[in-house]
C-alpha atoms as a PDB file:
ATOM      1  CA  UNK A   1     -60.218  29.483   2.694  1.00  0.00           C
ATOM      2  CA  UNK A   2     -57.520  26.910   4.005  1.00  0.00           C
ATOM      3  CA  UNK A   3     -59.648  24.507   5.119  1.00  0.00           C
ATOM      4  CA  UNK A   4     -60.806  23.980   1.811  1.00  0.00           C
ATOM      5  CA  UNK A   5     -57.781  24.570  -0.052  1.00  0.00           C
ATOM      6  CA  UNK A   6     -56.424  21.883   2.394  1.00  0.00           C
ATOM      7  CA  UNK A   7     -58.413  18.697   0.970  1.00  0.00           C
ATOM      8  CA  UNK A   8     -59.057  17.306  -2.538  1.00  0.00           C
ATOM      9  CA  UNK A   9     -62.661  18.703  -3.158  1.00  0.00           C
ATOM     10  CA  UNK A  10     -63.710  15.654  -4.113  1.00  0.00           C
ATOM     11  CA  UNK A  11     -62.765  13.975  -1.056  1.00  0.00           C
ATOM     12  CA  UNK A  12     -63.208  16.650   1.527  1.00  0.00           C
ATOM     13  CA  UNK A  13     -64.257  15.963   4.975  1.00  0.00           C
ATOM     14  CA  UNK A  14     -66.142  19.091   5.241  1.00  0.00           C
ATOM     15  CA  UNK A  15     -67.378  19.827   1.804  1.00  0.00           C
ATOM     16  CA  UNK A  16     -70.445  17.547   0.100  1.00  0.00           C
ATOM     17  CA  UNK A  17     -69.586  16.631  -3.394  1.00  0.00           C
ATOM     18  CA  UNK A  18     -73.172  18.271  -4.170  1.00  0.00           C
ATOM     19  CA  UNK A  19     -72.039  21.401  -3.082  1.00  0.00           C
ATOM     20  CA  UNK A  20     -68.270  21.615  -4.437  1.00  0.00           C
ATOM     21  CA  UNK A  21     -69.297  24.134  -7.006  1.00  0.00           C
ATOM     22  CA  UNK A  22     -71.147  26.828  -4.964  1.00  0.00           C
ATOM     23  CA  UNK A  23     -67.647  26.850  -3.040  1.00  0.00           C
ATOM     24  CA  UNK A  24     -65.508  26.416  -5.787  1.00  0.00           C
ATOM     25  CA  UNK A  25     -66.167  28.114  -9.098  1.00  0.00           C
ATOM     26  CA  UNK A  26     -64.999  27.185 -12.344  1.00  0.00           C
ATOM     27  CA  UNK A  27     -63.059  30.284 -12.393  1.00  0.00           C
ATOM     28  CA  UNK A  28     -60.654  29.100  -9.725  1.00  0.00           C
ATOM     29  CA  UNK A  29     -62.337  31.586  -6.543  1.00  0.00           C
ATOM     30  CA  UNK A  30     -63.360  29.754  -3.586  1.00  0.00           C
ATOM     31  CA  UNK A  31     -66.411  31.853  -1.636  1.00  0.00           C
ATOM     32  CA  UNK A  32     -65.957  32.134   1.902  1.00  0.00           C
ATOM     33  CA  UNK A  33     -67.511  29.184   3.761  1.00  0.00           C
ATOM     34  CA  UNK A  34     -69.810  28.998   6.502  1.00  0.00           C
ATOM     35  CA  UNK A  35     -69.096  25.785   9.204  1.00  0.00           C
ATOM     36  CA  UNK A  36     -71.804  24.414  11.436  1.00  0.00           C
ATOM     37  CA  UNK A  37     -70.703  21.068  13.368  1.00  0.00           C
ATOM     38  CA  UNK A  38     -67.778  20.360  11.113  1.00  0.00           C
ATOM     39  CA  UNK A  39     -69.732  20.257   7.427  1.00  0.00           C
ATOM     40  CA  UNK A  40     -69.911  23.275   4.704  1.00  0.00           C
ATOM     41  CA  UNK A  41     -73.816  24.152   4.842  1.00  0.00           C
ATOM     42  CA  UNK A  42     -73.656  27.691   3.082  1.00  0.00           C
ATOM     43  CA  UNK A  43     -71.558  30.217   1.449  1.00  0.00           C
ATOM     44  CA  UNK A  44     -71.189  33.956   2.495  1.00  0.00           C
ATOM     45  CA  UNK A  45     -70.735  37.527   1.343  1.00  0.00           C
ATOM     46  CA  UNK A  46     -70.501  41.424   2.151  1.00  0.00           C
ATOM     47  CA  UNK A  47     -72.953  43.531  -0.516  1.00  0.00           C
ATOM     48  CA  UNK A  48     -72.873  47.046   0.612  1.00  0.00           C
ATOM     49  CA  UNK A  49     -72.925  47.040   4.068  1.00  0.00           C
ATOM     50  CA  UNK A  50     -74.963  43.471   5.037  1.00  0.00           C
ATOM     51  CA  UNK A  51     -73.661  39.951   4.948  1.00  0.00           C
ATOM     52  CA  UNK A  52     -75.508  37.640   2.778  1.00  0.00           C
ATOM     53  CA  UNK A  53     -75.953  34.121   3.909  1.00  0.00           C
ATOM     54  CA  UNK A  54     -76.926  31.578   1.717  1.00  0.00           C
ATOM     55  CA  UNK A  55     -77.043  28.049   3.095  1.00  0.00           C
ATOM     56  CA  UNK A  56     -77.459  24.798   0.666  1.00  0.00           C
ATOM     57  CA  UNK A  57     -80.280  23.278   3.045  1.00  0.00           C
ATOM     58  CA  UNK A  58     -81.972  23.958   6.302  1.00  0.00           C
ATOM     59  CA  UNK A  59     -80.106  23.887   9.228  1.00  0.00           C
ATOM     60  CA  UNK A  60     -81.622  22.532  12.301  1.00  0.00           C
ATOM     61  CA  UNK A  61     -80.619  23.669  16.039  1.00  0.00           C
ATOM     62  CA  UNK A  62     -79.632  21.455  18.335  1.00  0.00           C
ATOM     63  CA  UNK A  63     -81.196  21.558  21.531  1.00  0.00           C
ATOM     64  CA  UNK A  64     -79.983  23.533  23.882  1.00  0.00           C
ATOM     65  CA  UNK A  65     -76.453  24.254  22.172  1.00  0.00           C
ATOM     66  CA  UNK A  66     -75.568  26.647  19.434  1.00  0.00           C
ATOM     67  CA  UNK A  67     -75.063  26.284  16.284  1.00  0.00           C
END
């Protein structure tokens, strides 16, 4: 993912330090990202045929936009 390759993981804009190893593993992969309102709140992947979702903390909607 360039827009995480892009920054220093410990000084990304988009990337929590709590989070930088469920993007990054210690094994060099970086897990596809998921963006809501500029920050990293979850990683993704394709098991099968579905698309797992797992986000690091609740996400709240903003009112009447999308996330």
């Amino acid at each position: 993912d360039q827009l995480m390759l892009g920054y220093d993981k410990k000084e990304s804009l988009f990337l929590d330090a709590e989070n930088v190893r469920e993007v990054f593993s210690r094994a060099g992969m970086v897990h596809p990202t998921v963006l809501v309102r500029g920050k990293v709140c979850g990683v993704w992947k394709i098991n099968g045929n579905q698309l797992q979702v797992r986000l690091f903390a609740p996400v709240e909607r903003s009112r009447g936009n999308a996330l």
